[in-house]
N, C-alpha and C. Protein backbone atom coordinates (compact mmCIF):
# COMPACT_ATOMS: atom_id res chain seq x y z
N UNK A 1 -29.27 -41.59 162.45
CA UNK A 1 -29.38 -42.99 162.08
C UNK A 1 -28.07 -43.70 162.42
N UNK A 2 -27.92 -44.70 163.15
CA UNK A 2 -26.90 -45.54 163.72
C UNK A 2 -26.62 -46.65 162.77
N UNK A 3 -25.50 -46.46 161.75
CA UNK A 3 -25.11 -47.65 160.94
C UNK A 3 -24.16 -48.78 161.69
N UNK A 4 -25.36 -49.76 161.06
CA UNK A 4 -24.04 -50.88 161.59
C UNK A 4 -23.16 -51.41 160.81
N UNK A 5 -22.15 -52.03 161.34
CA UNK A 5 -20.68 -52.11 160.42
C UNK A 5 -20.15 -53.25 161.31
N UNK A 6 -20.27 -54.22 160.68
CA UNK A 6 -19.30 -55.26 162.07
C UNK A 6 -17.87 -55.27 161.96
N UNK A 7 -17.00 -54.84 160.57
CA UNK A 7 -16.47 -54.40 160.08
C UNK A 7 -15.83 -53.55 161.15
N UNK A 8 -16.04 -53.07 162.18
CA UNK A 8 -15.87 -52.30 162.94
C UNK A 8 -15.18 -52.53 164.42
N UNK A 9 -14.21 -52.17 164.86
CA UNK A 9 -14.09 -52.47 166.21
C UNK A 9 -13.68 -50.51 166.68
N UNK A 10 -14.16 -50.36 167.90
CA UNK A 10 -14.21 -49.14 168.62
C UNK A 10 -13.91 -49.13 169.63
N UNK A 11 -12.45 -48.64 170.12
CA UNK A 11 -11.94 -48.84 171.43
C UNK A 11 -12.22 -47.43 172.33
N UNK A 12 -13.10 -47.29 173.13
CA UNK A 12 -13.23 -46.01 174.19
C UNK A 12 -12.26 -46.29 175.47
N UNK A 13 -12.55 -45.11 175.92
CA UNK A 13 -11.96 -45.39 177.60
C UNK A 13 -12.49 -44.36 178.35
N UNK A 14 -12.40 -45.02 179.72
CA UNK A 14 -13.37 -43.81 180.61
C UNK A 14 -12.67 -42.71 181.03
N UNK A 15 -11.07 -42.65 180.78
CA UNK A 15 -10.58 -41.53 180.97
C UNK A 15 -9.37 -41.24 180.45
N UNK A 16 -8.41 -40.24 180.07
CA UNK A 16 -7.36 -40.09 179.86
C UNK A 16 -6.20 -40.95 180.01
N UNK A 17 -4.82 -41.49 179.18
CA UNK A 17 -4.04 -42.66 179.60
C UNK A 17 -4.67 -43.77 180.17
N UNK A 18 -5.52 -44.47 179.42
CA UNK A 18 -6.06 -45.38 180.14
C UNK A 18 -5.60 -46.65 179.28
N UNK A 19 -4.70 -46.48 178.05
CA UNK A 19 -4.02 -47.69 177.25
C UNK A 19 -4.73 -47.88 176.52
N UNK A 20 -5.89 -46.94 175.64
CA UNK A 20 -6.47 -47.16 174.61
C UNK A 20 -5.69 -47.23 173.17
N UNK A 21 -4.92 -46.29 173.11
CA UNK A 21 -3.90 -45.92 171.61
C UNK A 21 -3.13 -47.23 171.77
N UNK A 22 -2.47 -47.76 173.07
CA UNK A 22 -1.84 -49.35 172.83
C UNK A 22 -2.01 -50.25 172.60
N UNK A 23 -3.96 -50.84 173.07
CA UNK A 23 -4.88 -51.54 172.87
C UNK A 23 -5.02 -51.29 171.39
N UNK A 24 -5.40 -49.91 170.75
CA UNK A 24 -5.64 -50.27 169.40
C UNK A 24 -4.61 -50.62 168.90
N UNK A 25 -3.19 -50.36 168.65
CA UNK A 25 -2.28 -50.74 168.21
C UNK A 25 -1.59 -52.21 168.43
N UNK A 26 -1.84 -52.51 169.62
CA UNK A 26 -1.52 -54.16 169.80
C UNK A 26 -2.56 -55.06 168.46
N UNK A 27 -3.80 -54.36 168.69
CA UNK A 27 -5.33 -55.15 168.29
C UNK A 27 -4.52 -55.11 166.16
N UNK A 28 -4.14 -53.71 165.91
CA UNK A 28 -3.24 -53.67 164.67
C UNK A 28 -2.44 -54.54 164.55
N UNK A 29 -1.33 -54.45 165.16
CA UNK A 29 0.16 -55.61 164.99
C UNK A 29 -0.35 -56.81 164.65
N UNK A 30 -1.48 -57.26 165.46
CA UNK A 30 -1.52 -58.55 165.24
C UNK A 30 -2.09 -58.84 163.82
N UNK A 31 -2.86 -57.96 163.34
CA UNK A 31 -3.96 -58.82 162.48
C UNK A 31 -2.90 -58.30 160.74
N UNK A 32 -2.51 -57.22 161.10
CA UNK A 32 -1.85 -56.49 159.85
C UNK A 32 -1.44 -57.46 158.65
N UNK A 33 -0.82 -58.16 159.08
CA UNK A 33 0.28 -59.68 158.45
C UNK A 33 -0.72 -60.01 157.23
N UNK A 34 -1.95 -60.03 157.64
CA UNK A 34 -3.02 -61.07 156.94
C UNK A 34 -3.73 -59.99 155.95
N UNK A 35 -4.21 -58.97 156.93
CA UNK A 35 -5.92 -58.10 156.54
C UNK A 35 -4.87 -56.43 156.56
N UNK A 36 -5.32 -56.34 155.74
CA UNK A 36 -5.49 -54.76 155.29
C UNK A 36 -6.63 -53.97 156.86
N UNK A 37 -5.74 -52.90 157.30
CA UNK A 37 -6.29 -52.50 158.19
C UNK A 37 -6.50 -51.20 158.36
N UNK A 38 -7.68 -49.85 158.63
CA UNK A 38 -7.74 -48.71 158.79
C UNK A 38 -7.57 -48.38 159.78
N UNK A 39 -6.95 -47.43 160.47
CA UNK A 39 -7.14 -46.83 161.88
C UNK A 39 -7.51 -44.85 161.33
N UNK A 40 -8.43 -45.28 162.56
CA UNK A 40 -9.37 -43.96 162.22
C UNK A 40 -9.03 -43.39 163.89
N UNK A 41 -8.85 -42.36 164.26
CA UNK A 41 -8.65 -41.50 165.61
C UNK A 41 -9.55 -40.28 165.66
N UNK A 42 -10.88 -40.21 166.09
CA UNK A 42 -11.92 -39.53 166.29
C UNK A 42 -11.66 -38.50 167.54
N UNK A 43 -11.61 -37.20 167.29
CA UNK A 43 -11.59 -36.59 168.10
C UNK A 43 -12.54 -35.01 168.06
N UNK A 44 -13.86 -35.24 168.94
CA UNK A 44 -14.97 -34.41 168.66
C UNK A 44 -14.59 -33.18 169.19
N UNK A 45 -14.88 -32.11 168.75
CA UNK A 45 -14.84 -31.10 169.02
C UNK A 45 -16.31 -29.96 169.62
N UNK A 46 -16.26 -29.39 171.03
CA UNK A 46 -17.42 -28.47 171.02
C UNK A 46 -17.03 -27.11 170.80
N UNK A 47 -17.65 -26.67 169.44
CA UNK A 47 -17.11 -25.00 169.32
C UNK A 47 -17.42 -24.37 170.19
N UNK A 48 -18.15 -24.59 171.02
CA UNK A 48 -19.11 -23.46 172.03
C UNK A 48 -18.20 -23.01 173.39
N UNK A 49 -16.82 -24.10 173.02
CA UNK A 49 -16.12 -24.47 174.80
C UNK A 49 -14.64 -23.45 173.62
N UNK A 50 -14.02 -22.69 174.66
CA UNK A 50 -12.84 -22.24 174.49
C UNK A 50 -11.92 -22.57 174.69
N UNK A 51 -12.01 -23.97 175.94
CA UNK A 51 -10.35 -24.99 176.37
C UNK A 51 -10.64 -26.11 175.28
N UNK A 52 -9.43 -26.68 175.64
CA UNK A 52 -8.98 -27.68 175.13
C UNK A 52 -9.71 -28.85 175.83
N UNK A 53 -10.27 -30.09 175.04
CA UNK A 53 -11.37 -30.92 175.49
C UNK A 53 -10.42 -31.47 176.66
N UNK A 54 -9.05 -31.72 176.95
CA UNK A 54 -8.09 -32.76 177.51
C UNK A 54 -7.94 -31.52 178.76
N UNK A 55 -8.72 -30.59 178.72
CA UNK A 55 -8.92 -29.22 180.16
C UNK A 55 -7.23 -28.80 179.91
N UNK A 56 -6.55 -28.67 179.20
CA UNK A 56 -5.21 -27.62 178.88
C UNK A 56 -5.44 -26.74 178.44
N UNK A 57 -4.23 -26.15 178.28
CA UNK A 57 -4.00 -25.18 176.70
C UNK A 57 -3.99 -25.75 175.16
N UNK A 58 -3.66 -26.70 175.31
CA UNK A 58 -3.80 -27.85 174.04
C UNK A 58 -2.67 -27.09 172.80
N UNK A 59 -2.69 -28.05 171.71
CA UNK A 59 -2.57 -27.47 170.65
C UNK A 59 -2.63 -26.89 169.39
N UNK A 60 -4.15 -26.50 169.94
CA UNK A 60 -4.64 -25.52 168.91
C UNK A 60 -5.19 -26.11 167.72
N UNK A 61 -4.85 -27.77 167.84
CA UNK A 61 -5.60 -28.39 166.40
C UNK A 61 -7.19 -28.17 166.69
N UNK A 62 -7.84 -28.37 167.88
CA UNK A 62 -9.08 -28.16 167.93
C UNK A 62 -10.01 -26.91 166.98
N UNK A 63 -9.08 -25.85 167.60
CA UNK A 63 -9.32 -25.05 166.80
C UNK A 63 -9.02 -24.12 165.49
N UNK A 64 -8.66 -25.27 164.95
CA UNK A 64 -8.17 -25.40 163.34
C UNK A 64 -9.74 -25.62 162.60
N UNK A 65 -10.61 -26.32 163.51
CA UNK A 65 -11.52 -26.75 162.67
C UNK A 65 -12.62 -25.58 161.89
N UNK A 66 -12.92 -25.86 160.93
CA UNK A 66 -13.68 -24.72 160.31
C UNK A 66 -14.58 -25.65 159.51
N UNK A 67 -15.36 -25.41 159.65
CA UNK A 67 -16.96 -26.15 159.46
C UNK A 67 -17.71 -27.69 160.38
N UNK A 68 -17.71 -28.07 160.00
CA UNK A 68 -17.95 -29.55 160.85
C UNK A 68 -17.41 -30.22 160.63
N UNK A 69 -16.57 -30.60 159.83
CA UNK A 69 -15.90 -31.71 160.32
C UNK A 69 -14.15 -31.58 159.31
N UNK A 70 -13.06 -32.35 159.65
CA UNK A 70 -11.59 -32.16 159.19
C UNK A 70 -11.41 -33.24 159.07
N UNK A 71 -11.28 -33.78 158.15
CA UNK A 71 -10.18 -35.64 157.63
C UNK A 71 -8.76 -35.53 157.51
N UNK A 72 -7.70 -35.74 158.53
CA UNK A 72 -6.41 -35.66 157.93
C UNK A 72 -5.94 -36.95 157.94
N UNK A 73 -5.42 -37.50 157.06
CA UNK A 73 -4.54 -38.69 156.59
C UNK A 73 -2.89 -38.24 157.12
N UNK A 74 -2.95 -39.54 158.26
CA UNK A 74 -1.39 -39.51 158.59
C UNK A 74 -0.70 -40.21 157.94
N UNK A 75 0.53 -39.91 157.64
CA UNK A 75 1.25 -39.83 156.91
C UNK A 75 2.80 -39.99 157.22
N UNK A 76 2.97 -39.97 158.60
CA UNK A 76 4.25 -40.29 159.22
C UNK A 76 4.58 -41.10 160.64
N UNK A 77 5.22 -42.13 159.84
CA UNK A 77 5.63 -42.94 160.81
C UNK A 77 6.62 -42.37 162.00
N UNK A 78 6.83 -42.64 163.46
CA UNK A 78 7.83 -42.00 164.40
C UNK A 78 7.47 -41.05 165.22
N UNK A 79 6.34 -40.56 164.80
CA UNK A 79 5.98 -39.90 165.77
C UNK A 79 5.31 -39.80 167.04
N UNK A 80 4.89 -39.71 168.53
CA UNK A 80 4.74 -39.55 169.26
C UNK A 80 2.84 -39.64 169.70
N UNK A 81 2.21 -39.06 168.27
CA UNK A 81 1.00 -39.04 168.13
C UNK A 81 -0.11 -40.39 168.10
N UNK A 82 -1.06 -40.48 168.33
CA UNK A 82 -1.75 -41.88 168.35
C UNK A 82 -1.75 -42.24 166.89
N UNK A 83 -1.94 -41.49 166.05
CA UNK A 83 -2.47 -41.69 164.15
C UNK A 83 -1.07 -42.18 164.13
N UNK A 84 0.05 -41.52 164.03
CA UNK A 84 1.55 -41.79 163.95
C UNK A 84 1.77 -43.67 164.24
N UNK A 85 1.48 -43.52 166.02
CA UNK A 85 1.65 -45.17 166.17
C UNK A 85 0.60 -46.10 165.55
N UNK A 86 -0.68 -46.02 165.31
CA UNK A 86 -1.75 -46.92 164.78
C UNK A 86 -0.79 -46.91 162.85
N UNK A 87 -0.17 -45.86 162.57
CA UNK A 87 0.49 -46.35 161.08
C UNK A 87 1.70 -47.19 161.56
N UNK A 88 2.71 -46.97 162.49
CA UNK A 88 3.78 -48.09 162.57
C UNK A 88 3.43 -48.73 162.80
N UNK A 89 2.15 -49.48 163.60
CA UNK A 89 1.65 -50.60 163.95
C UNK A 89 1.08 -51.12 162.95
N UNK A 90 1.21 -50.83 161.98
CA UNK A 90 0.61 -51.90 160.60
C UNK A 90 -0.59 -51.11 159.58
N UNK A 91 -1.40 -50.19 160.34
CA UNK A 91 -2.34 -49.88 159.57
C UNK A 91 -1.56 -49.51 157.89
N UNK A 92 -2.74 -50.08 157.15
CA UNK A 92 -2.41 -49.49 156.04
C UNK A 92 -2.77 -48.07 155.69
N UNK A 93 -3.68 -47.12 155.99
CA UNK A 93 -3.57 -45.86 156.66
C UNK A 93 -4.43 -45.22 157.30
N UNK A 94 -4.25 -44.15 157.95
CA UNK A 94 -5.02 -43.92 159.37
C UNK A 94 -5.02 -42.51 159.45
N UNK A 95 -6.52 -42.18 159.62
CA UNK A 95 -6.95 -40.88 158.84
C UNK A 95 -7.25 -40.33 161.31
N UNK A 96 -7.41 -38.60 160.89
CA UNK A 96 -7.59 -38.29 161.80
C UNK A 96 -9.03 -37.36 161.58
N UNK A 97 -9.75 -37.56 162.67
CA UNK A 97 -11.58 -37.19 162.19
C UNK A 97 -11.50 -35.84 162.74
N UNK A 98 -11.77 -34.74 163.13
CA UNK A 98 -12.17 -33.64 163.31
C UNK A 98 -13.02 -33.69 163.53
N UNK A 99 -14.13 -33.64 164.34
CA UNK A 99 -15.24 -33.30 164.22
C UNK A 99 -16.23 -32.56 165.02
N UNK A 100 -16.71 -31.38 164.67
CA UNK A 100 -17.86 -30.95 165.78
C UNK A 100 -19.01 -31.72 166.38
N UNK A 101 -19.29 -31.91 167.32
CA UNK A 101 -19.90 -33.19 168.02
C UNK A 101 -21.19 -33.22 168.04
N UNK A 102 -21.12 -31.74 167.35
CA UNK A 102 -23.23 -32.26 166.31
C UNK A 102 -23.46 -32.81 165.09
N UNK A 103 -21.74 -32.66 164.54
CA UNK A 103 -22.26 -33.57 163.08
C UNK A 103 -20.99 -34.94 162.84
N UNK A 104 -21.17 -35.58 163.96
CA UNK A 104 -20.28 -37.06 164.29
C UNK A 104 -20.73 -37.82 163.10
N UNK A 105 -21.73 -38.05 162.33
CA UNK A 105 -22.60 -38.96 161.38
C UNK A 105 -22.19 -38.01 159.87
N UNK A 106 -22.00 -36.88 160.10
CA UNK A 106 -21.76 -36.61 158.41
C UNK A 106 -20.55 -36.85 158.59
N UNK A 107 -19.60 -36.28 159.65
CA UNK A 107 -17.93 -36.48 159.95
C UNK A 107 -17.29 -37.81 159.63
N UNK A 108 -18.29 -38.99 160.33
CA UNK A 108 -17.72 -40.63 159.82
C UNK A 108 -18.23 -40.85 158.63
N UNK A 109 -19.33 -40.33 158.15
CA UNK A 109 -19.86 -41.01 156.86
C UNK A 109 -18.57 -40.33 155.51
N UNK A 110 -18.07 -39.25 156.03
CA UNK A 110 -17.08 -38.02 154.89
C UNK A 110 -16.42 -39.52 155.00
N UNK A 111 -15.37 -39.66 155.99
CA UNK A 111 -14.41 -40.83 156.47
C UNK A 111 -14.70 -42.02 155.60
N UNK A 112 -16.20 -42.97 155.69
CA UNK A 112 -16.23 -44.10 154.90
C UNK A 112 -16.18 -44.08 154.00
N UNK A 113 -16.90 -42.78 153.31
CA UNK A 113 -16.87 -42.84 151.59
C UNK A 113 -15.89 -42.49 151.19
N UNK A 114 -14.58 -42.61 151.88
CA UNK A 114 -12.96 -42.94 151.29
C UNK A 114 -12.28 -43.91 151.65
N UNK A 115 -12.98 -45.04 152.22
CA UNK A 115 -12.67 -46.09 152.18
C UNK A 115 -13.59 -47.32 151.42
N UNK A 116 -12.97 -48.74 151.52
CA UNK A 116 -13.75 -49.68 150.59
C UNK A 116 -15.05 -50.22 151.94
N UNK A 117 -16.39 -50.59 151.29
CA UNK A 117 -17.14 -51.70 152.78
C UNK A 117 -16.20 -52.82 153.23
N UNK A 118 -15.31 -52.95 152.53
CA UNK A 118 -14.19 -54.36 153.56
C UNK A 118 -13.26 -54.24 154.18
N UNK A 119 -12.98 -53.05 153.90
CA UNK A 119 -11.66 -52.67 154.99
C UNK A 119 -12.24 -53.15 156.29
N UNK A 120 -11.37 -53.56 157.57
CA UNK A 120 -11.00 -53.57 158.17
C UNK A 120 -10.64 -52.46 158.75
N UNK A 121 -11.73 -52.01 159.80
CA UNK A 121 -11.27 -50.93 160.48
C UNK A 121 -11.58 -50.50 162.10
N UNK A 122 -10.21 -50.24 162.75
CA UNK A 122 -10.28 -49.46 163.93
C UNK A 122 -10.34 -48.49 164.67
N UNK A 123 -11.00 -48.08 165.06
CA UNK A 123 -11.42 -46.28 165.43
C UNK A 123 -11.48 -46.73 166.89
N UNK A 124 -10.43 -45.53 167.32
CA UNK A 124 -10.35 -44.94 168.68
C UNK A 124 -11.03 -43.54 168.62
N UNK A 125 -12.12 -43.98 169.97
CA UNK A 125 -13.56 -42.78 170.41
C UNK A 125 -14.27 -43.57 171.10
N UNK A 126 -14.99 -42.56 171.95
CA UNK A 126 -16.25 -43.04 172.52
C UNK A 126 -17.24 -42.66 171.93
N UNK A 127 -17.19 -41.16 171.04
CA UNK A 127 -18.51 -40.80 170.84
C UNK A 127 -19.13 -41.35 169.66
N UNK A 128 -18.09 -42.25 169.38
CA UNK A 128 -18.54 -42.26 167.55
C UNK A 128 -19.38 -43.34 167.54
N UNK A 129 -19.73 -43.93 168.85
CA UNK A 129 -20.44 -45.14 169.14
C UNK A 129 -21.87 -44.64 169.33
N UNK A 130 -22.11 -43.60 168.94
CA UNK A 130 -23.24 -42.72 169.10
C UNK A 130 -24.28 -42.70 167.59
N UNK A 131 -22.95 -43.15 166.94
CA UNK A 131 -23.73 -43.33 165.57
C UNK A 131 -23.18 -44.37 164.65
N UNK A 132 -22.35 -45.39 165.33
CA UNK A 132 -22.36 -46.77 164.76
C UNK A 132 -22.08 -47.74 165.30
N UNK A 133 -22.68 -48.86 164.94
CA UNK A 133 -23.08 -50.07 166.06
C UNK A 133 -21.69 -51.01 165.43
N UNK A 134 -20.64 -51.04 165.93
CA UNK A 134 -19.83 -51.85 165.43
C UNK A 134 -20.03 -53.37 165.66
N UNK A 135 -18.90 -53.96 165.13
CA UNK A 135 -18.51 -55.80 165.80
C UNK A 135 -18.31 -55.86 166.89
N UNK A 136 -17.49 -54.71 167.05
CA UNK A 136 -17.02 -54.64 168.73
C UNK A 136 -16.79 -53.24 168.76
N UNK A 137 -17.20 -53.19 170.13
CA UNK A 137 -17.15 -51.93 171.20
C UNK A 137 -16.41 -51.93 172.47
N UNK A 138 -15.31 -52.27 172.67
CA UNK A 138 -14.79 -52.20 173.54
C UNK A 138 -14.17 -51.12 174.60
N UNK A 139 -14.12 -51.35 175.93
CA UNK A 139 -13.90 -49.31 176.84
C UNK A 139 -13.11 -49.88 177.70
N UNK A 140 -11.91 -49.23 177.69
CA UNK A 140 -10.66 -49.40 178.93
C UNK A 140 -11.01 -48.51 180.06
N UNK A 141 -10.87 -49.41 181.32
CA UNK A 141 -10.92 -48.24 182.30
C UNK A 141 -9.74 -48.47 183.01
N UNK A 142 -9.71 -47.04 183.80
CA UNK A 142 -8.16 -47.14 184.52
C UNK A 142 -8.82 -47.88 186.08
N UNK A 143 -7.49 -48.78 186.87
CA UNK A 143 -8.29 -49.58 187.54
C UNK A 143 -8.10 -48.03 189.37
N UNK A 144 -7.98 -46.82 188.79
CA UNK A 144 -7.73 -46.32 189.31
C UNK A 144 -9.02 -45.73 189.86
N UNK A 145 -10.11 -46.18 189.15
CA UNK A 145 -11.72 -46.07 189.65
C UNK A 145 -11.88 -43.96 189.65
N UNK A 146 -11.23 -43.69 188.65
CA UNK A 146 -11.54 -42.37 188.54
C UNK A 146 -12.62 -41.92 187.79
N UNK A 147 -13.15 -40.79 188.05
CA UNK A 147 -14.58 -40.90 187.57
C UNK A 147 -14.71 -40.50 185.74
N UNK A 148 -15.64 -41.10 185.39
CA UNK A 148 -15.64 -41.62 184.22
C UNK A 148 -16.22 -40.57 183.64
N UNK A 149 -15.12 -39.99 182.34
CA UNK A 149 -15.71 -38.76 181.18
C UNK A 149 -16.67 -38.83 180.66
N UNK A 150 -17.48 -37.40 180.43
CA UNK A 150 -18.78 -37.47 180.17
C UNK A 150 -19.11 -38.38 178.64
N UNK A 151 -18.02 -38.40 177.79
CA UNK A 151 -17.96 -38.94 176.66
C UNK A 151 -18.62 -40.43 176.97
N UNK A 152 -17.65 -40.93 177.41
CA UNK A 152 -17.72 -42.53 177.58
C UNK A 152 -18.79 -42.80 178.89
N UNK A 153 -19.41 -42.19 179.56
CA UNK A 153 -20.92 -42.39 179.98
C UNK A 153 -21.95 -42.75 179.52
N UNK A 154 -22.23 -41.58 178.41
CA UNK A 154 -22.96 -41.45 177.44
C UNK A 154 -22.86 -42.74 176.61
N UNK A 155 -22.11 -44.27 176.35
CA UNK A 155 -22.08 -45.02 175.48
C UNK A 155 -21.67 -46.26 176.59
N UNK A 156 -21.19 -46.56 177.54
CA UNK A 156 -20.82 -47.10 178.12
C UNK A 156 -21.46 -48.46 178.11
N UNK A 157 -23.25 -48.40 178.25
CA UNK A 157 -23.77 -49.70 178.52
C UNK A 157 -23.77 -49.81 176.96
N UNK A 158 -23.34 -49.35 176.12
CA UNK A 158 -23.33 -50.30 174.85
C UNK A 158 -21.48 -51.22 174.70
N UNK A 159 -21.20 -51.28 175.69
CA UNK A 159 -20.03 -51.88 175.34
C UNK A 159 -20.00 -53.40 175.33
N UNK A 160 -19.27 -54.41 174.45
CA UNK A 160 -19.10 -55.40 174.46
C UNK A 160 -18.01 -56.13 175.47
N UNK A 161 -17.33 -55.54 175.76
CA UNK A 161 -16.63 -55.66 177.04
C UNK A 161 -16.19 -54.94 177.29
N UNK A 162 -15.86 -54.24 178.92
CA UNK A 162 -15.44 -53.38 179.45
C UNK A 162 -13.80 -54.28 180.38
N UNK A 163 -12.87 -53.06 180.01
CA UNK A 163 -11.51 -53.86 180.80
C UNK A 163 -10.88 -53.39 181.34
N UNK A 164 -10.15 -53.49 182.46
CA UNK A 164 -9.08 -52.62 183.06
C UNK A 164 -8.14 -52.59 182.79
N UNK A 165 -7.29 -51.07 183.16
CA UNK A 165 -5.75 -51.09 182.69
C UNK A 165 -5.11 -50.57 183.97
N UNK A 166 -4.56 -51.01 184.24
CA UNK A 166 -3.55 -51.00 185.68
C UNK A 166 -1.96 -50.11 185.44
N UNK A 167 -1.83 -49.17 184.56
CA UNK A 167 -1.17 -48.58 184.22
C UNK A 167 -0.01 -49.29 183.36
N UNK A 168 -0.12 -50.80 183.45
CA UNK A 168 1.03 -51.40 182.74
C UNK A 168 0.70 -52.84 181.46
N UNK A 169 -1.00 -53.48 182.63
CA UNK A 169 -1.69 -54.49 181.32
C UNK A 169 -2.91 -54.29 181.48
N UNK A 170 -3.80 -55.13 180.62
CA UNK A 170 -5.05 -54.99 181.00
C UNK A 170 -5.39 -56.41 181.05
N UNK A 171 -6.62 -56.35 181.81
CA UNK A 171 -7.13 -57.72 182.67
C UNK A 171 -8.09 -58.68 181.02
N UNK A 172 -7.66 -57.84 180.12
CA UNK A 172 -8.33 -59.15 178.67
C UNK A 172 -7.51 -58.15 177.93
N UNK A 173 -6.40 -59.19 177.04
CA UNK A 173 -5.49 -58.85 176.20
C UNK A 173 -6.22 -58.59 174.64
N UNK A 174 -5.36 -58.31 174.22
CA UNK A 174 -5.69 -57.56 172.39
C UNK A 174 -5.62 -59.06 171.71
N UNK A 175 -4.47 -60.37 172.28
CA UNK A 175 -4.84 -61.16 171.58
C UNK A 175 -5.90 -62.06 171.44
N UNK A 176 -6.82 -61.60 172.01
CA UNK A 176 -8.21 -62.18 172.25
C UNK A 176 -9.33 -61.57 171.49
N UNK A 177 -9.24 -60.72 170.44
CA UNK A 177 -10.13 -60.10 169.93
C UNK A 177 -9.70 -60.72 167.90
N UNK A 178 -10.12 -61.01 167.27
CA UNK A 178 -9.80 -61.54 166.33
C UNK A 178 -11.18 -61.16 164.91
N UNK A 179 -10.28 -61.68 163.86
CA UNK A 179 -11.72 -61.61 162.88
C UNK A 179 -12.08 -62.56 162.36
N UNK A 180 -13.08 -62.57 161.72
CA UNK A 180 -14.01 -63.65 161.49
C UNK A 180 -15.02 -63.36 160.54
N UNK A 181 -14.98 -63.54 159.04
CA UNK A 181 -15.34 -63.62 158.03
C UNK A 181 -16.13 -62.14 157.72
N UNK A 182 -14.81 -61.40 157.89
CA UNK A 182 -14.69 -59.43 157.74
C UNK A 182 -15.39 -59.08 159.11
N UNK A 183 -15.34 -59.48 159.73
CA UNK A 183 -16.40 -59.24 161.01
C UNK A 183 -14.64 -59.32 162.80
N UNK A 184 -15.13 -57.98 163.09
CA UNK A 184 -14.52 -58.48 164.45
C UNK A 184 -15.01 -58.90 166.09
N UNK A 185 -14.47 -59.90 166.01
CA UNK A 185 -15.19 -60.99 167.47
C UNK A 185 -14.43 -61.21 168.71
N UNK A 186 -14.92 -61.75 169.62
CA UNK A 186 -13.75 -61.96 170.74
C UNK A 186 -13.89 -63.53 171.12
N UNK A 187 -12.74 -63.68 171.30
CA UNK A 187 -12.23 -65.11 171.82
C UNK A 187 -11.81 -65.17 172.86
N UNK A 188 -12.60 -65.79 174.24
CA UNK A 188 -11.98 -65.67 175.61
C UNK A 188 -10.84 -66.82 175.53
């Protein structure tokens, strides 16, 4: 069942470094001042695969997971990590999802029922658009026309706008996305 939440903005991208973690964090800075803000960092897991989803050696958080799904609440500013920057960027706090990628819907639902229905919240993923229809859906692509992860395929024509990142901006800025009576919208 696909909940909707307008409450919601969901930044994907079609591939690796494509300026999604900056996009959400710009889309943070701005609004923080005013609105209480969540940042949520979804990262699905397939037990069945032995690499690392990013095709490395990784670091082993993947396979930390033990049952379906892991909630960790970050907790430190300075660090290097996406949860790390979405908290210096204003969130008031910003949980990290775990999840095996058959149970994405019990994994976000664990997630909401520790937060309030008004928060304000941003989740970086593609897949999580698989099981909620946000305000906005937005997907960075690199303008490097590389071919697009199976993740963000799979959700792609549900996006509300799709944008490029040229390794340095993207062709529709973060200050163009705004809220609007708990709801997030875009303003060309």
């Amino acid at each position: 069942m696909i909940l909707s939440k307008s409450n919601i903005i969901i930044i994907g991208s079609t591939g690796r470094n494509a300026g999604k973690t900056e996009f959400a964090c710009r889309i943070i800075e701005k609004h923080a001042a005013r609105n209480e803000i969540i940042g949520i960092k979804v990262i699905p897991v397939d037990k069945n695969e032995d690499c690392c989803h990013r095709g490395t050696e990784g670091c082993g958080l993947c396979n930390s997971l033990i049952g379906e799904y892991k909630i960790i609440e970050e907790k430190t500013i300075g660090l290097s990590k996406d949860t790390s920057r979405m908290l210096k960027a204003g969130a008031k706090k910003v949980y990290l999802l775990l999840v095996d990628r058959n149970s994405l819907e019990k994994g976000i639902n664990a997630v909401l029922r520790i937060l309030l229905n008004s928060d304000l919240i941003v989740i970086e993923s593609n897949s999580i658009r698989k099981v909620i229809d946000p305000g906005l859906f937005i997907v960075i692509r690199e303008s490097m026309n590389n071919p697009v992860k199976q993740s963000c395929a799979e959700v792609i024509e549900f996006a509300d706008k799709i944008i490029t990142f040229n390794n340095t901006n993207w062709d529709f800025l973060p200050d163009n996305v705004f809220i609007q009576n708990g709801s997030w919208i875009i303003k060309e």
